[in-house]
Protein backbone atom coordinates (compact mmCIF):
# COMPACT_ATOMS: atom_id res chain seq x y z
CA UNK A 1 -6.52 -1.33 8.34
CA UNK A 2 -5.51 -0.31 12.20
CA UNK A 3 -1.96 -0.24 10.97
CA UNK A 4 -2.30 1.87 8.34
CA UNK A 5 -4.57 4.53 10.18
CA UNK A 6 -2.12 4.59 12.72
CA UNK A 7 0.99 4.84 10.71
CA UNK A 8 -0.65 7.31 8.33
CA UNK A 9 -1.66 9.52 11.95
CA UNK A 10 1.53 9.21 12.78
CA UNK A 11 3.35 10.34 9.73
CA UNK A 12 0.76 13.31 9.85
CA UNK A 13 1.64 14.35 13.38
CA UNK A 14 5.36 13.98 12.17
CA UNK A 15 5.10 16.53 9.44
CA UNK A 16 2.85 18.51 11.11
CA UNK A 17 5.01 19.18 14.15
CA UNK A 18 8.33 19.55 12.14
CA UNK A 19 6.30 22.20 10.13
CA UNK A 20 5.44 23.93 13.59
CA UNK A 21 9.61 23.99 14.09
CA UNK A 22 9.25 21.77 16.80
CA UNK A 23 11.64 18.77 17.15
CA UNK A 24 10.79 15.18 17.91
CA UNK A 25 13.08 12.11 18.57
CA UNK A 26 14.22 8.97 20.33
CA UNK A 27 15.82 8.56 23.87
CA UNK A 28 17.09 5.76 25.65
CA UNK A 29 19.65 4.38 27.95
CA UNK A 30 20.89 3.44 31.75
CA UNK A 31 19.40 3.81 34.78
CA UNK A 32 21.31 4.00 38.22
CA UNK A 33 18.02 3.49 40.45
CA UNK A 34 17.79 3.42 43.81
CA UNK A 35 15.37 4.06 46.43
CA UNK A 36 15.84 6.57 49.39
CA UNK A 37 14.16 4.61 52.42
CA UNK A 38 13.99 6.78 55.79
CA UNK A 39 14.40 3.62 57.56
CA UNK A 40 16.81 1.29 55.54
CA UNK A 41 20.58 2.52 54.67
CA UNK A 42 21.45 -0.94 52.81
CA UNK A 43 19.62 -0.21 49.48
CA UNK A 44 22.25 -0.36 46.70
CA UNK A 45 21.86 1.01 43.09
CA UNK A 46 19.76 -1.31 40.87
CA UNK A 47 21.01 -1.57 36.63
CA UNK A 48 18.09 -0.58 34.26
CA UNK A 49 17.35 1.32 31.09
CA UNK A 50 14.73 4.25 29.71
CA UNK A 51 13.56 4.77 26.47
CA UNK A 52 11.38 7.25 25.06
CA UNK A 53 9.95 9.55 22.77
CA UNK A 54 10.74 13.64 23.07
CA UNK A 55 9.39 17.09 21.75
CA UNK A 56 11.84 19.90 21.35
CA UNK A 57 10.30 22.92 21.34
CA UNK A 58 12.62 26.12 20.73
CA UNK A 59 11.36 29.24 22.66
CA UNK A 60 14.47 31.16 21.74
CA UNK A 61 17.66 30.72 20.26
CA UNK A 62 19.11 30.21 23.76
CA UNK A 63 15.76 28.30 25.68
CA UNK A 64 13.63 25.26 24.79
CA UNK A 65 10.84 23.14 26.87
CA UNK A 66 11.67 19.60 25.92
CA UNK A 67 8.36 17.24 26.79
CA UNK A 68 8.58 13.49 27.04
CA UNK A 69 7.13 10.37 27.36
CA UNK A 70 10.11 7.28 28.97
CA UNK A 71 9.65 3.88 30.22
CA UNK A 72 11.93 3.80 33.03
CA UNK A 73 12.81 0.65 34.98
CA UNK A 74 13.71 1.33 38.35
CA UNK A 75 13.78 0.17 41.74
CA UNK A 76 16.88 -1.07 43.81
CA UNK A 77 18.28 -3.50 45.84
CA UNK A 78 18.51 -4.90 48.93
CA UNK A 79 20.67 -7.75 50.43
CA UNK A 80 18.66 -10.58 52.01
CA UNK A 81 21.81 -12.57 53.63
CA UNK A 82 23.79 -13.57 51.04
CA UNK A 83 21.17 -12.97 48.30
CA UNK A 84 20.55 -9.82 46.88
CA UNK A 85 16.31 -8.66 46.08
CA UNK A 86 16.16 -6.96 42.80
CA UNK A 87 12.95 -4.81 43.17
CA UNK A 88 11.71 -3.46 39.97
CA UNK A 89 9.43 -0.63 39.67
CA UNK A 90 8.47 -0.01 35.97
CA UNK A 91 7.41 3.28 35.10
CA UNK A 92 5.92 5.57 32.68
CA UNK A 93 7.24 8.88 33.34
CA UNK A 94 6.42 12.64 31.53
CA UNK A 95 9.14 15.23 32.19
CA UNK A 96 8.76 18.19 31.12
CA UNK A 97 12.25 20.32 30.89
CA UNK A 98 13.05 23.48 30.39
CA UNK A 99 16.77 23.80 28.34
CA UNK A 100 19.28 26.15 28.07
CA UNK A 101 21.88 26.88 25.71
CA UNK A 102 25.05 27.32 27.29
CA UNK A 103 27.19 26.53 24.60
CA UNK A 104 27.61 25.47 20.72
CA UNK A 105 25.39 22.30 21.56
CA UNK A 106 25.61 21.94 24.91
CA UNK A 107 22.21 22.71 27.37
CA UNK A 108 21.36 22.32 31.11
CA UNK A 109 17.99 21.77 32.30
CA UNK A 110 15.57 21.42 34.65
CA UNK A 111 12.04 20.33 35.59
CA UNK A 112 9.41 17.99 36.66
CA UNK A 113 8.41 15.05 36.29
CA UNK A 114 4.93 12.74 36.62
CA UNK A 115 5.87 9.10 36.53
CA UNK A 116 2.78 6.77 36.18
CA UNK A 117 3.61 3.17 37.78
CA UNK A 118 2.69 0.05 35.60
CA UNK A 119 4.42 -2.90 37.22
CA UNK A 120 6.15 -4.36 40.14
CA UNK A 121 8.40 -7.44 40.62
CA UNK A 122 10.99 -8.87 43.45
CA UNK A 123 13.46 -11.32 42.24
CA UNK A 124 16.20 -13.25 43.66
CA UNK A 125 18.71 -14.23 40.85
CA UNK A 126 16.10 -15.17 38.31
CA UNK A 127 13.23 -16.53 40.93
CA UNK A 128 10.42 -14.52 41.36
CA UNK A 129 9.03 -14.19 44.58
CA UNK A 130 6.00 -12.40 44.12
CA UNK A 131 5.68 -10.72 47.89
CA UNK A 132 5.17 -7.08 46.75
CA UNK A 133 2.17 -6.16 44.43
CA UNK A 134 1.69 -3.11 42.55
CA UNK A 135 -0.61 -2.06 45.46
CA UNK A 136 2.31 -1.85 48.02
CA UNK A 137 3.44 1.46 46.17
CA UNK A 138 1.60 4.52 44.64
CA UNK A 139 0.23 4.79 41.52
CA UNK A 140 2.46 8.04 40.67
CA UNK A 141 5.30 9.52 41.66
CA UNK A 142 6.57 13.27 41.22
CA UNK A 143 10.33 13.99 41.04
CA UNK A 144 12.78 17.33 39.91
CA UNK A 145 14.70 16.46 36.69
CA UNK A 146 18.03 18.24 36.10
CA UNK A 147 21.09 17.71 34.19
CA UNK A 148 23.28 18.31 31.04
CA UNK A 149 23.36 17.53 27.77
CA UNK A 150 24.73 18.19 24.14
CA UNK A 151 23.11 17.73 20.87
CA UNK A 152 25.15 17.58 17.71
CA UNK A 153 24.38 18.84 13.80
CA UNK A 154 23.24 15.77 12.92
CA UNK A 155 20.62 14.77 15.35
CA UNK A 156 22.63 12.53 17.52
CA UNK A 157 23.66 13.80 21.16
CA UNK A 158 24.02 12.48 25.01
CA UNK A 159 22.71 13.61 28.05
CA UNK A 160 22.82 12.94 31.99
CA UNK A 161 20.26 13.50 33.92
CA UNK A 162 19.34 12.95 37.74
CA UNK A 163 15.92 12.75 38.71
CA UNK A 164 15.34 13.61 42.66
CA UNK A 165 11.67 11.86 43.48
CA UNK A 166 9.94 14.15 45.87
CA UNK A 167 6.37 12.08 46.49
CA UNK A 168 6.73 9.04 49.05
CA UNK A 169 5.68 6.29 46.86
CA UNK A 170 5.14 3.68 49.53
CA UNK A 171 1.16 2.58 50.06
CA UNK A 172 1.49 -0.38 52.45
CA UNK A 173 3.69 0.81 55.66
CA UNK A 174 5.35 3.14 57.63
CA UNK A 175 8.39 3.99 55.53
CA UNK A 176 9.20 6.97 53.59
CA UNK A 177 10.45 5.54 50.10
CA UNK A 178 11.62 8.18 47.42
CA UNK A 179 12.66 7.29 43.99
CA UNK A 180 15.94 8.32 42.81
CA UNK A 181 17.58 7.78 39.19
CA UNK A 182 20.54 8.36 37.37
CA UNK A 183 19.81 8.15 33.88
CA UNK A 184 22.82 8.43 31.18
CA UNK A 185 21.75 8.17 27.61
CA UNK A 186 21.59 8.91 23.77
CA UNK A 187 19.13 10.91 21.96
CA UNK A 188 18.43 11.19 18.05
CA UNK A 189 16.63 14.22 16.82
CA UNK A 190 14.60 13.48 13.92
CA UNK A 191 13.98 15.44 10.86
CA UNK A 192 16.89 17.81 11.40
C-alpha cells in the first residue's frame, strides 16, 4: 500500500509541476574530486559519479533557476608509499543554479550549493581501513557551482560543471580541507 501512495504522490507532483511549466529530470555522471588541503600538495584526483534529480524552472525565455538534489561521491587520494588511499566522501548535495541562454540550447550558470555528508570510507585497493569516521569531517559543506551546458529538443543534453567548495570541511585537526569537483554528465528532461 506504501508503494502505491508513493508512486501515486509522485505521479501527482509530476503532472502537477509540468502543468506549472516547470521542468523535471534525471542527471548523472563523473566526478573529478579532489580535496584542496592547505598543508598537503600530493592529493591527486579521485574517479566517482553523481546522480540526481533536477527542477527547471524558466524565468524568461533567456533565464532559468535549475534546483537539485545529487549524490555525489567524492573525496581524493593520497599516496601512502607505494599504495595509494582512496578517501571517499559521499554526499548529498542541493545546488541551486541560475541559467542562461546564450545560445540555441546552450546555457552557463552559476550558484550555490549545500552538500549534506552521509558517509566516509579509506581504502587501500579493496581493504578498508576504517581510520577516518564520519566525525573527522563536517556535516555540510558549501561550494560555488558554475559551468556550461546544452540541452537538446528532445530532452537529452550534457553539461560540465565545477564546483569550488568554500566551507573547510575538516572537524578533527588543524588542516584547511576544501572540496573540489569536476563533474561531467548527461541530463534527460522529462515530459518535454
Amino acid at each position: 500500500m506504501k508503494k502505491i501512495s508513493f508512486l501515486a504522490l509522485a505521479f501527482f507532483t509530476v503532472s502537477v509541476l509540468q502543468a506549472q511549466k516547470i521542468n523535471i529530470g534525471l542527471k548523472g555522471g563523473l566526478n573529478l574530486a579532489t580535496l584542496d588541503n592547505s598543508q598537503d600538495n600530493n592529493i591527486e584526483n579521485r574517479v566517482a559519479y553523481h546522480a540526481g534529480l533536477f527542477a527547471n524552472i524558466p524565468a524568461s525565455s533567456q533565464i532559468a533557476i535549475q534546483p537539485e538534489v545529487v549524490y555525489s561521491s567524492q573525496g581524493a587520494k593520497y599516496p601512502i608509499g607505494n599504495e595509494k588511499l582512496n578517501l571517499t566522501l559521499n554526499y548529498v548535495n542541493i545546488p541551486v543554479m541560475v541559467q542562461a541562454m546564450v545560445g540555441r540550447g546552450f546555457y552557463a550558470e552559476l550558484g550555490p550549493q549545500l552538500g549534506i555528508l552521509t558517509g566516509v570510507a579509506d581504502k587501500i585497493n579493496d581493504t578498508e581501513l576504517g581510520s577516518v569516521d564520519k566525525n573527522d569531517f563536517k556535516s555540510t559543506d558549501v561550494a560555488l557551482g558554475f559551468g556550461v551546458g546544452f540541452k537538446g529538443m528532445s530532452g537529452f543534453g550534457i553539461d560540465a560543471r565545477y564546483n569550488l567548495g568554500l566551507t573547510n570541511i575538516n572537524n578533527s585537526g588543524g588542516a584547511n580541507i576544501k572540496n573540489n569537483v569536476l563533474q561531467v554528465g548527461l541530463q534527460l528532461q522529462l515530459g518535454r
